[in-house]
PDB file of N, CA and C in Angstrom:
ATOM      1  N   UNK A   1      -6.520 -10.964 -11.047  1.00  0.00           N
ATOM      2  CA  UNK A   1      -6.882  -9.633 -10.580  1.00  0.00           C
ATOM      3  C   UNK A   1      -5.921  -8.609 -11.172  1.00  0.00           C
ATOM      4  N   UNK A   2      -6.454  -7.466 -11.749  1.00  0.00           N
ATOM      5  CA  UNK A   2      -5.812  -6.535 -12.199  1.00  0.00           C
ATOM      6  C   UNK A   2      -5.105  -5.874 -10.825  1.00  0.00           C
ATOM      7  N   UNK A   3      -3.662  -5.559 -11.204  1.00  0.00           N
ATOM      8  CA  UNK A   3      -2.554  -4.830 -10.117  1.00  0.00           C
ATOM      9  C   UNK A   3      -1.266  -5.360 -10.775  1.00  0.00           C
ATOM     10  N   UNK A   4      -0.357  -3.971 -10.445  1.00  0.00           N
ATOM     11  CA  UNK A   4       1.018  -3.900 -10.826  1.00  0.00           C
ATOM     12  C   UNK A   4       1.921  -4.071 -10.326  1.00  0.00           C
ATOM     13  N   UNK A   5       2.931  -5.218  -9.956  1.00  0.00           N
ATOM     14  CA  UNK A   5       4.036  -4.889  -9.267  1.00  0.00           C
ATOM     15  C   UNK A   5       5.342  -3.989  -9.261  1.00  0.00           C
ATOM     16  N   UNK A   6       5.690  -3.373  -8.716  1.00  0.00           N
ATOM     17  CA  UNK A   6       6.715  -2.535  -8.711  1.00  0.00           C
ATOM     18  C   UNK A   6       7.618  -1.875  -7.729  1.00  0.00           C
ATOM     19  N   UNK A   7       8.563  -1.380  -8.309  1.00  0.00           N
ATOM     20  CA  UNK A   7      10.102  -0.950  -6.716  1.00  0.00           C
ATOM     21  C   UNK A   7       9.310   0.386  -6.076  1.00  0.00           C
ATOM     22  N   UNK A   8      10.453   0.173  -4.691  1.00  0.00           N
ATOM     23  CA  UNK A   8      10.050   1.265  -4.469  1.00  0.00           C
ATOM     24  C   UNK A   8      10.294   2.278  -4.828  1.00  0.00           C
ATOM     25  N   UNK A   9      11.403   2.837  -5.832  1.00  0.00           N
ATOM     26  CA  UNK A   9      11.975   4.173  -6.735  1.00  0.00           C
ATOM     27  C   UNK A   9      10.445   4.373  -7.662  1.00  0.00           C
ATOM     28  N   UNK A  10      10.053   3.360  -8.149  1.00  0.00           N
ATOM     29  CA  UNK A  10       8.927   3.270  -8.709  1.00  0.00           C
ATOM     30  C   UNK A  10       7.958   3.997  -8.056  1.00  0.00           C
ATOM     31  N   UNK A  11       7.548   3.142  -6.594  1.00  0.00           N
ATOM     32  CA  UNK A  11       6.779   3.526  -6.088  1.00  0.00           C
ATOM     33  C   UNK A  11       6.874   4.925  -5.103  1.00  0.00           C
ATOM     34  N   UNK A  12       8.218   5.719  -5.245  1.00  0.00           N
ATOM     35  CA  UNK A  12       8.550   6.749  -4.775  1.00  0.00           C
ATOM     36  C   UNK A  12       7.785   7.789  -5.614  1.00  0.00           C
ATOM     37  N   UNK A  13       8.458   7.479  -7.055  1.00  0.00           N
ATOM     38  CA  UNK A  13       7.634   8.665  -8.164  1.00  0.00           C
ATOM     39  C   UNK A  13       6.237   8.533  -8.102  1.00  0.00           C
ATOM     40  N   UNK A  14       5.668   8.208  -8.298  1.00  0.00           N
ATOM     41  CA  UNK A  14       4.554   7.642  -8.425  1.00  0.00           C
ATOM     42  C   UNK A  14       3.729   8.338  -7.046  1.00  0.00           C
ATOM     43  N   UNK A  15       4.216   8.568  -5.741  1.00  0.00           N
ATOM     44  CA  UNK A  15       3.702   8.633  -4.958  1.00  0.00           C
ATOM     45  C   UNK A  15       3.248  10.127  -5.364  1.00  0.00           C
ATOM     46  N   UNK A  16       4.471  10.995  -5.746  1.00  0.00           N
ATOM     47  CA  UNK A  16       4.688  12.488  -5.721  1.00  0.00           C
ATOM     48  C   UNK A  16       3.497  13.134  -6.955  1.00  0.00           C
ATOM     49  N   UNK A  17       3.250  11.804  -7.247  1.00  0.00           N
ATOM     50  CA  UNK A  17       1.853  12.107  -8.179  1.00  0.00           C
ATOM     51  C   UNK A  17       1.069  12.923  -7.634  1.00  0.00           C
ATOM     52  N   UNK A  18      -0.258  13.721  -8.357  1.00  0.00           N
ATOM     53  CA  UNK A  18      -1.467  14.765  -7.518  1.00  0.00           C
ATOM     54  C   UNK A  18      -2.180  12.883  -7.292  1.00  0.00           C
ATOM     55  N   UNK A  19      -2.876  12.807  -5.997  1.00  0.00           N
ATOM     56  CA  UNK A  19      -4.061  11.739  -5.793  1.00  0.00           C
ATOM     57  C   UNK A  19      -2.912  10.393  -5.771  1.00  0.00           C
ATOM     58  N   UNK A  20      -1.793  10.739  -5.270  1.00  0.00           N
ATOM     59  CA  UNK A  20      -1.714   9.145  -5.101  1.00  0.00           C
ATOM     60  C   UNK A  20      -1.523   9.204  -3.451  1.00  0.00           C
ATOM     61  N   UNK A  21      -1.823   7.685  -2.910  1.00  0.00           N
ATOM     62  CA  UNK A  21      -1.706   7.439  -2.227  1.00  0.00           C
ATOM     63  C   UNK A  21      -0.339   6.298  -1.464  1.00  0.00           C
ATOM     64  N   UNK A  22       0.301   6.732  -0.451  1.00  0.00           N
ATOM     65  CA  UNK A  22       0.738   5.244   0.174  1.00  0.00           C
ATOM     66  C   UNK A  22      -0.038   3.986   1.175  1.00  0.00           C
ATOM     67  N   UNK A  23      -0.608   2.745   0.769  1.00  0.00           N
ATOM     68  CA  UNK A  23      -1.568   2.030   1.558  1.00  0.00           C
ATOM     69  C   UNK A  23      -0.688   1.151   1.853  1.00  0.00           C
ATOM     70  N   UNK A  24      -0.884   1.356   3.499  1.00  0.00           N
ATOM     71  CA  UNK A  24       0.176   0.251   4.266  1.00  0.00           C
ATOM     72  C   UNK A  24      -0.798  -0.593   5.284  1.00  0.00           C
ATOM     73  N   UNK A  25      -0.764  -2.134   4.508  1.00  0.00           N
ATOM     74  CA  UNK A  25      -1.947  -2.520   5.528  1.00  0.00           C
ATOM     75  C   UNK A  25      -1.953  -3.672   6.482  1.00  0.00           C
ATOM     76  N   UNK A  26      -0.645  -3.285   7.012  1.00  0.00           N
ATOM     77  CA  UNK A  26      -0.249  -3.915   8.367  1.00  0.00           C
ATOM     78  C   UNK A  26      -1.201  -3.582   9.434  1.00  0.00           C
ATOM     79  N   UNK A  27      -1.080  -4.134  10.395  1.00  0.00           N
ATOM     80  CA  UNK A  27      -1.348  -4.081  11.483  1.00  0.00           C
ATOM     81  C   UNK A  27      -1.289  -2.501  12.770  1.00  0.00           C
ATOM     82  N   UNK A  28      -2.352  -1.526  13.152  1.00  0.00           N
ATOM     83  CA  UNK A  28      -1.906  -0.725  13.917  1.00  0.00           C
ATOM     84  C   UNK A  28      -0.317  -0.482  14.589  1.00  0.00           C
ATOM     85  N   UNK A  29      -0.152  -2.024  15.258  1.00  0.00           N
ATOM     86  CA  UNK A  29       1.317  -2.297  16.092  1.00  0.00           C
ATOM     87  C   UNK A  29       1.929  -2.348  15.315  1.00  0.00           C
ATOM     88  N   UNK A  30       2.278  -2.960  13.951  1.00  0.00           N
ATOM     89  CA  UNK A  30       3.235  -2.675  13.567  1.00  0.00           C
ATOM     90  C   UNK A  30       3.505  -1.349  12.502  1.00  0.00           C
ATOM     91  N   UNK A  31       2.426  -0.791  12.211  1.00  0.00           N
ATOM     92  CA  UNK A  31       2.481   0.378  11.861  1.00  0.00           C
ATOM     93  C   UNK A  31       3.189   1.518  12.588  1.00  0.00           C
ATOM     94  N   UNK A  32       2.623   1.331  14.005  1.00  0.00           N
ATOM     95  CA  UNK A  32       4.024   2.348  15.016  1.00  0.00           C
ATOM     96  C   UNK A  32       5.059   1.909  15.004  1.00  0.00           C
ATOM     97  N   UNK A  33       5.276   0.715  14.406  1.00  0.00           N
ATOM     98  CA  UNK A  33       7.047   0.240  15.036  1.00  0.00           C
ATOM     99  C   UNK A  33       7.679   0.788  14.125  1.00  0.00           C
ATOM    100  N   UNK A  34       7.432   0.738  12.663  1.00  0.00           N
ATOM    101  CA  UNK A  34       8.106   1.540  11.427  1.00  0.00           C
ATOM    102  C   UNK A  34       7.291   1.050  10.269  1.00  0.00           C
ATOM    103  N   UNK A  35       7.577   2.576   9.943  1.00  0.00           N
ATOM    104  CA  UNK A  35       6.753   2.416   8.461  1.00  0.00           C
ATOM    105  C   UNK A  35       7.251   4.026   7.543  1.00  0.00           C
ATOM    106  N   UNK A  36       7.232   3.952   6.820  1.00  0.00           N
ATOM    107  CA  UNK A  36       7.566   4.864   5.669  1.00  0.00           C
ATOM    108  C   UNK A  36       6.865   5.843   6.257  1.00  0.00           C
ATOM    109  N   UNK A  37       7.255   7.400   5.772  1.00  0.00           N
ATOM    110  CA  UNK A  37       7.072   8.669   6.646  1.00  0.00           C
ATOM    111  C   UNK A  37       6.440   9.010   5.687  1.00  0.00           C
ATOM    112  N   UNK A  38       5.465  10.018   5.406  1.00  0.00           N
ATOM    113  CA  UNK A  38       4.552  11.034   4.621  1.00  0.00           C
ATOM    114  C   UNK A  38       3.315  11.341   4.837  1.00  0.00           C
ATOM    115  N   UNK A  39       3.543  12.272   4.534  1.00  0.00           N
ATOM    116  CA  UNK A  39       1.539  13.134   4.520  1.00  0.00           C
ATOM    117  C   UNK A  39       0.659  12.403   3.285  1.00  0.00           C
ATOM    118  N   UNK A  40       1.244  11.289   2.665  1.00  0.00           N
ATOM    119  CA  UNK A  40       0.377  10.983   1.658  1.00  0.00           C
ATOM    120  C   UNK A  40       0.266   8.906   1.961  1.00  0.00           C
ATOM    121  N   UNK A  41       0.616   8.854   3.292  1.00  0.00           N
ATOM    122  CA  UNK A  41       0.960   7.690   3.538  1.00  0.00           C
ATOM    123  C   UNK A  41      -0.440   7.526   4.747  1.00  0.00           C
ATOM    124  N   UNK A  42      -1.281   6.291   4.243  1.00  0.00           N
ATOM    125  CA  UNK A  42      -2.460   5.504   5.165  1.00  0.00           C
ATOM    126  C   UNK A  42      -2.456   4.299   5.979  1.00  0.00           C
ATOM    127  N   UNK A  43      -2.612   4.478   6.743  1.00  0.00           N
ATOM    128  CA  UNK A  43      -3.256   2.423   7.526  1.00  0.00           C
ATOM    129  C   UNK A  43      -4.036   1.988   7.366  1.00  0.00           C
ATOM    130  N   UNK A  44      -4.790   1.025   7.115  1.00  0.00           N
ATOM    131  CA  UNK A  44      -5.954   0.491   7.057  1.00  0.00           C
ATOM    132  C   UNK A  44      -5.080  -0.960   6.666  1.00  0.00           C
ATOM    133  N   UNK A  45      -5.557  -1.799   7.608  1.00  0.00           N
ATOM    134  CA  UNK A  45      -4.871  -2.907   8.252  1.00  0.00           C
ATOM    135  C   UNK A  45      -5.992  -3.993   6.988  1.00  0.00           C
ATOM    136  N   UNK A  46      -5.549  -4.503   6.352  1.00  0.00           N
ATOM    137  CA  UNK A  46      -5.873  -5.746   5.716  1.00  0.00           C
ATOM    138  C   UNK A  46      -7.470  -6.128   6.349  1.00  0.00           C
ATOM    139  N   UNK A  47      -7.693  -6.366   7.215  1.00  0.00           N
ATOM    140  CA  UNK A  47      -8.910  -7.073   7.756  1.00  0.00           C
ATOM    141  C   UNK A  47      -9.555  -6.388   7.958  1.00  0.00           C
ATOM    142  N   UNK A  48      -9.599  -5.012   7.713  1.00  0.00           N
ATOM    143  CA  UNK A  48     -10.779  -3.745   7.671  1.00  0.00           C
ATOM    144  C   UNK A  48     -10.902  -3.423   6.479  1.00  0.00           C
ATOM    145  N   UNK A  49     -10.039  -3.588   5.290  1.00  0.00           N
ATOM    146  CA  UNK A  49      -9.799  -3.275   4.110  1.00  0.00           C
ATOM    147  C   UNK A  49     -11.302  -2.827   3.106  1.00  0.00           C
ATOM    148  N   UNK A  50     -12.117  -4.055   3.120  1.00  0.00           N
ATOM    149  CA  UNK A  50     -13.399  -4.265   2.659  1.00  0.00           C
ATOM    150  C   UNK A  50     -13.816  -3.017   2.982  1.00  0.00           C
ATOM    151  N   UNK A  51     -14.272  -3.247   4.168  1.00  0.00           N
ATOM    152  CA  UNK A  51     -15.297  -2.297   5.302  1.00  0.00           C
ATOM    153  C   UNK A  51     -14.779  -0.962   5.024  1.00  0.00           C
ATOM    154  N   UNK A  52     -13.755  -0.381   4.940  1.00  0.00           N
ATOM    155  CA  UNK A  52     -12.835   0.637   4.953  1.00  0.00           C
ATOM    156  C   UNK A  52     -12.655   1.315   3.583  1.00  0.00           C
ATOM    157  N   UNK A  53     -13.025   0.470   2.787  1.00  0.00           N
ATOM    158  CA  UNK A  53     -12.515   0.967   0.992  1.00  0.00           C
ATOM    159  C   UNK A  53     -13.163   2.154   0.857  1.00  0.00           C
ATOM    160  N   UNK A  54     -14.237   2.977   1.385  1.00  0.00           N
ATOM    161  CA  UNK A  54     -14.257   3.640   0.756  1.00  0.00           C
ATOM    162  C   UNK A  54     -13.741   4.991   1.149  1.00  0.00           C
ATOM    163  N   UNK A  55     -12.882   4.970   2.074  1.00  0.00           N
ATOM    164  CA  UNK A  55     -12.155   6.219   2.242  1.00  0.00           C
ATOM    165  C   UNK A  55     -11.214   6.214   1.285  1.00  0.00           C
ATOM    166  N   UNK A  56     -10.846   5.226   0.430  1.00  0.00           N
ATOM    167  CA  UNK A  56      -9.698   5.467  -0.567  1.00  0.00           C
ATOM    168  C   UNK A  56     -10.015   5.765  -2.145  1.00  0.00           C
ATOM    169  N   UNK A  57     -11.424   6.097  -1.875  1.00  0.00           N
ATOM    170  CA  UNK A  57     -12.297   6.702  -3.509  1.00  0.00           C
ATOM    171  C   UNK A  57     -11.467   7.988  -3.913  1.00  0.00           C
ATOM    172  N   UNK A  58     -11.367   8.713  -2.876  1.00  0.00           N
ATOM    173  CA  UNK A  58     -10.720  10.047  -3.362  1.00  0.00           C
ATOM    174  C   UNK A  58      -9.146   9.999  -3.901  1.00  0.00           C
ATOM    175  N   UNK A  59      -8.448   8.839  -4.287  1.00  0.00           N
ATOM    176  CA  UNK A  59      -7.415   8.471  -4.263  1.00  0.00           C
ATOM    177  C   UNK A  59      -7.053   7.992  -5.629  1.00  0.00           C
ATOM    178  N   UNK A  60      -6.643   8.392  -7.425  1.00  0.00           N
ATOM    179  CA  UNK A  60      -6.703   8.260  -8.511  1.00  0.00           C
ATOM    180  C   UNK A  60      -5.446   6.622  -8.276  1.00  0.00           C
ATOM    181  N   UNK A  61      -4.175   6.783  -7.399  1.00  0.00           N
ATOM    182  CA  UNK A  61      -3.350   5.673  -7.574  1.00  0.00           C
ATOM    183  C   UNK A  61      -3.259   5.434  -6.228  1.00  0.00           C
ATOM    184  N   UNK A  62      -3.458   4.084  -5.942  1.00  0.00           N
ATOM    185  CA  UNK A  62      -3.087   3.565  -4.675  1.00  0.00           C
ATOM    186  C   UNK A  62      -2.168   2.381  -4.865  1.00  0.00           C
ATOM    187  N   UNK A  63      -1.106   2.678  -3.753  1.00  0.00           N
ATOM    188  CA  UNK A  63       0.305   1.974  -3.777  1.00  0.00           C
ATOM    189  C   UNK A  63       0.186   1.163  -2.041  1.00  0.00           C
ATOM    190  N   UNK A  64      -0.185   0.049  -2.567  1.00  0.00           N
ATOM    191  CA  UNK A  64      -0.143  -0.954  -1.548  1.00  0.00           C
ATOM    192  C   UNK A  64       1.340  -1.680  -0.792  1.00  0.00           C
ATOM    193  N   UNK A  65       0.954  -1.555   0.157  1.00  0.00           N
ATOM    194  CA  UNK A  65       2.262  -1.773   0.944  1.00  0.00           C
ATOM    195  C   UNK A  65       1.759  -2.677   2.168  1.00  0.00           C
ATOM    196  N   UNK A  66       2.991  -3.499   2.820  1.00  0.00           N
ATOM    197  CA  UNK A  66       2.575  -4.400   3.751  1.00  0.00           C
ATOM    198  C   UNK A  66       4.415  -4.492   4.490  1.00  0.00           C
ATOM    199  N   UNK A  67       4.613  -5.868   5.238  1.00  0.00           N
ATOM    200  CA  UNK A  67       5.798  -5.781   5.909  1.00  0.00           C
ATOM    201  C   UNK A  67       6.998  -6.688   4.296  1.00  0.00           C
ATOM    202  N   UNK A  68       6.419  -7.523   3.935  1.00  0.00           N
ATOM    203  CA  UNK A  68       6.838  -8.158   3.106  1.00  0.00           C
ATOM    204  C   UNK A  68       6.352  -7.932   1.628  1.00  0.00           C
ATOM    205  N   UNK A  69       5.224  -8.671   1.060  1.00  0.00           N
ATOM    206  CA  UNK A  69       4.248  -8.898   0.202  1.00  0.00           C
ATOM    207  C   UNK A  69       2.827  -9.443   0.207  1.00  0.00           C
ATOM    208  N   UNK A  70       2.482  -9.936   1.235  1.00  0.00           N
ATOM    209  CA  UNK A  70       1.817 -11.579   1.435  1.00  0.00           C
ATOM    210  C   UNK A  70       0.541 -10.085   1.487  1.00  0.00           C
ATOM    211  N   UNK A  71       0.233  -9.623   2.419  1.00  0.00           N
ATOM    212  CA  UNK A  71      -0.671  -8.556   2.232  1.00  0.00           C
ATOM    213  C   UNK A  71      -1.420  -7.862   1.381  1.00  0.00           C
ATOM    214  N   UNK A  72      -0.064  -6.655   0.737  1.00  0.00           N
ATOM    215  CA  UNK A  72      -0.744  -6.062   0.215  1.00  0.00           C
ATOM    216  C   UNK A  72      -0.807  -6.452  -1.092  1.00  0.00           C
ATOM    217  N   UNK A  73      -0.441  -7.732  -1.448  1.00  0.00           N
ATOM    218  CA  UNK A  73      -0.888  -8.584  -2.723  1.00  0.00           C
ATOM    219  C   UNK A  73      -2.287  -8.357  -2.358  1.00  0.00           C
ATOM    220  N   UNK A  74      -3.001  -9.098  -1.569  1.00  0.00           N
ATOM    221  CA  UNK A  74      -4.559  -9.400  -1.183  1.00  0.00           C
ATOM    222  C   UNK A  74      -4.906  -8.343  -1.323  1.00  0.00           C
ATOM    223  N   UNK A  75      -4.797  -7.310  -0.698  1.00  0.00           N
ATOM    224  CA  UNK A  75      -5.071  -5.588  -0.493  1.00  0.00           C
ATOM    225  C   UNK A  75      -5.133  -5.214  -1.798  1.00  0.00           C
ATOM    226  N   UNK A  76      -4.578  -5.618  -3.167  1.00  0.00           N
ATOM    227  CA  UNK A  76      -4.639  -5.262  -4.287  1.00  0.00           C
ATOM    228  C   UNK A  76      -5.643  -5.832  -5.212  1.00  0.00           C
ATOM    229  N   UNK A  77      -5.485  -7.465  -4.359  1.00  0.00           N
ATOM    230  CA  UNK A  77      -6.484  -7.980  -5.192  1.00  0.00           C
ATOM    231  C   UNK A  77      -8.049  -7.144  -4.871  1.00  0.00           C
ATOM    232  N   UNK A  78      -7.934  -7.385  -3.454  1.00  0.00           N
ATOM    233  CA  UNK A  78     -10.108  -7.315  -2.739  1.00  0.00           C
ATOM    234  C   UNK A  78      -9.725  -5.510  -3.428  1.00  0.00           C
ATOM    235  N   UNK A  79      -9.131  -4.623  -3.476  1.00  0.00           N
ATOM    236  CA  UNK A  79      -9.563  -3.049  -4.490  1.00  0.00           C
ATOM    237  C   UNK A  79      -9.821  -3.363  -5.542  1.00  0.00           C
ATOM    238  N   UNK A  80      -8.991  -4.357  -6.135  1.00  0.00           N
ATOM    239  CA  UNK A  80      -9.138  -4.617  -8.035  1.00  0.00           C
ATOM    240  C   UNK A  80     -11.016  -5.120  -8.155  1.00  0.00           C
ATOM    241  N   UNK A  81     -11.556  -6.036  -6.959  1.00  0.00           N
ATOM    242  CA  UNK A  81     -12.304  -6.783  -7.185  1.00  0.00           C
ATOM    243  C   UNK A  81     -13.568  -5.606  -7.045  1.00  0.00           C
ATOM    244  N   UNK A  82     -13.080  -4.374  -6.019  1.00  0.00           N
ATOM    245  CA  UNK A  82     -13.884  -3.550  -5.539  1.00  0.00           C
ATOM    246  C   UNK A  82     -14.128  -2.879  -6.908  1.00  0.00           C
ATOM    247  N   UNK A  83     -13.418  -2.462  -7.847  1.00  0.00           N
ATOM    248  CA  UNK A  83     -13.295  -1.485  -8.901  1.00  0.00           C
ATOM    249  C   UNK A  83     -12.676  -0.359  -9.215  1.00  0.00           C
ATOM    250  N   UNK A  84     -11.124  -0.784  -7.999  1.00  0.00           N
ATOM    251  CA  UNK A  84     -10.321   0.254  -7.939  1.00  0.00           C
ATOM    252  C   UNK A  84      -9.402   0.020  -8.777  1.00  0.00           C
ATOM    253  N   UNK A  85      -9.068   1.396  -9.691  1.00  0.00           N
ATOM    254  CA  UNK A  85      -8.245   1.019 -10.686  1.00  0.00           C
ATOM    255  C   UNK A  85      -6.308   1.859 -10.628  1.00  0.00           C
ATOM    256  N   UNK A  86      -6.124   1.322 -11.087  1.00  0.00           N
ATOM    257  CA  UNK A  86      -4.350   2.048 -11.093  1.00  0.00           C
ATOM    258  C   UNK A  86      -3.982   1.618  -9.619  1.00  0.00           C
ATOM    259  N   UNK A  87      -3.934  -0.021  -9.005  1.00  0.00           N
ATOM    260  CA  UNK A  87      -3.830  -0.271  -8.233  1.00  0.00           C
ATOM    261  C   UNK A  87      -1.899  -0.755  -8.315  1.00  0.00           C
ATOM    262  N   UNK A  88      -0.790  -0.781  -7.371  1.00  0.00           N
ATOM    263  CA  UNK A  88       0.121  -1.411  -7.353  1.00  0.00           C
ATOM    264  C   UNK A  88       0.339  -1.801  -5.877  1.00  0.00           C
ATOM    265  N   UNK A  89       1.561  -2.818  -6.312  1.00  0.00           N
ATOM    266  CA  UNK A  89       1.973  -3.636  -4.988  1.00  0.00           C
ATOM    267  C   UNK A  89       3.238  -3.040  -5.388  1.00  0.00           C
ATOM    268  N   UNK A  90       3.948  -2.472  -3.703  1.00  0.00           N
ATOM    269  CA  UNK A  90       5.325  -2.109  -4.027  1.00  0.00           C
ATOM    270  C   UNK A  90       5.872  -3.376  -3.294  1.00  0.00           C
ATOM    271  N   UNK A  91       6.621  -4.059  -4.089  1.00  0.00           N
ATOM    272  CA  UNK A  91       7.132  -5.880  -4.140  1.00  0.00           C
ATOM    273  C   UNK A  91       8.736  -5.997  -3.032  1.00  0.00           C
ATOM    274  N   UNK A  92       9.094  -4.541  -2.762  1.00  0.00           N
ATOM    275  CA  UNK A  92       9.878  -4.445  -1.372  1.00  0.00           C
ATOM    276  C   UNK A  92       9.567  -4.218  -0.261  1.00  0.00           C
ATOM    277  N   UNK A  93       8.304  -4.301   0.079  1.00  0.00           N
ATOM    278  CA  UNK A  93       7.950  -3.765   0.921  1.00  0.00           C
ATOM    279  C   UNK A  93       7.960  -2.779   1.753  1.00  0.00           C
ATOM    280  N   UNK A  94       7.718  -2.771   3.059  1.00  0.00           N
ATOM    281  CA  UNK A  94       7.936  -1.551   3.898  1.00  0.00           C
ATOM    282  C   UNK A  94       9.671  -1.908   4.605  1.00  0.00           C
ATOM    283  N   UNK A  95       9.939  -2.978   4.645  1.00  0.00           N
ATOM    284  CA  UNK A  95      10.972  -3.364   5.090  1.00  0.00           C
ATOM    285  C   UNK A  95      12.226  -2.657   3.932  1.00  0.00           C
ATOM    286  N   UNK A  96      11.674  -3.238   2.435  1.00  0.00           N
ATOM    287  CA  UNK A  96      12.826  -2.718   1.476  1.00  0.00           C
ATOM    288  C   UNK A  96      13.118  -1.593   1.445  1.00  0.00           C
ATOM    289  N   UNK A  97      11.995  -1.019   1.816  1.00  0.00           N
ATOM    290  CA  UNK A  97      11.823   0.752   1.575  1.00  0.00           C
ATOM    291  C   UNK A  97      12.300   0.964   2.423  1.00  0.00           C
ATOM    292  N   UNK A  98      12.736   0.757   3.764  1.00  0.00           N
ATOM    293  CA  UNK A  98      13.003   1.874   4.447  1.00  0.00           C
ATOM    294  C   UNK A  98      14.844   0.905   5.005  1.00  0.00           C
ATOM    295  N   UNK A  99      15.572   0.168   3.918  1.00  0.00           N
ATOM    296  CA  UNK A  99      16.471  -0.526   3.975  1.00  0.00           C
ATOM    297  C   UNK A  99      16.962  -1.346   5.321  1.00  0.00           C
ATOM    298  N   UNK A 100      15.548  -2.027   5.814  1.00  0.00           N
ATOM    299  CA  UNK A 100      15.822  -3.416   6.777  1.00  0.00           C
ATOM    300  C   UNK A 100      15.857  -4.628   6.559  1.00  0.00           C
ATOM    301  N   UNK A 101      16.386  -5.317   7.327  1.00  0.00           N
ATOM    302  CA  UNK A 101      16.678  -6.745   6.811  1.00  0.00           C
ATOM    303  C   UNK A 101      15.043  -7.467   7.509  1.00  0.00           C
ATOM    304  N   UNK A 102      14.821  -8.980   6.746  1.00  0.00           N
ATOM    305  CA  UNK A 102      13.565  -9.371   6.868  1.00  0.00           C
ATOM    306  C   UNK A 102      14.400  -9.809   8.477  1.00  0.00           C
ATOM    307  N   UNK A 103      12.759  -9.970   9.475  1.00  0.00           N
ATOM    308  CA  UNK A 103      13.238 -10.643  10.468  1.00  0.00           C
ATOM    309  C   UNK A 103      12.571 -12.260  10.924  1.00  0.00           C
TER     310      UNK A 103
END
């Protein structure tokens, strides 16, 4: 499946892009517990992903995010498969990004 891995400095610039997005697709609950701050930052939890894709048409780069990786790997793949293109996985997750230790 087409998708890019990359940091989050990476995935910082990248965000400040016109049309990019942050896709974090944890879970509601753990979406309130912490997650990266911005007006350009989404939820859509992995298991709605399908059903859900197409609110993220209006979106030229989407930067997949999860607690670890295990996620928004998948989340990159089922968009790539959808026909979403300029897809990445930021490979620190939400944890790296916001400098926590795994638990």
């Amino acid at each position: 499946m087409k998708y890019i891995e990359i940091t989050k400095d990476e995935a910082a610039r990248l965000l400040s892009s016109e049309g990019a997005v942050l896709l974090d697709v944890r879970t509601p609950e753990e979406f309130s517990l912490y997650r990266v701050e911005g007006k350009r930052v989404v939820n859509v939890p992995l298991n709605s992903l399908e059903e859900r894709a197409d609110e993220l048409r209006g979106y030229n780069i989407i930067l997949c995010i999860c607690r670890t990786n295990r996620r928004s790997r998948e989340a990159a793949r089922i968009l790539s498969r959808l026909g979403f293109e300029n897809v990445y996985v930021v490979v620190d997750g939400v944890l790296g990004w916001l400098g926590l230790e795994p638990q």
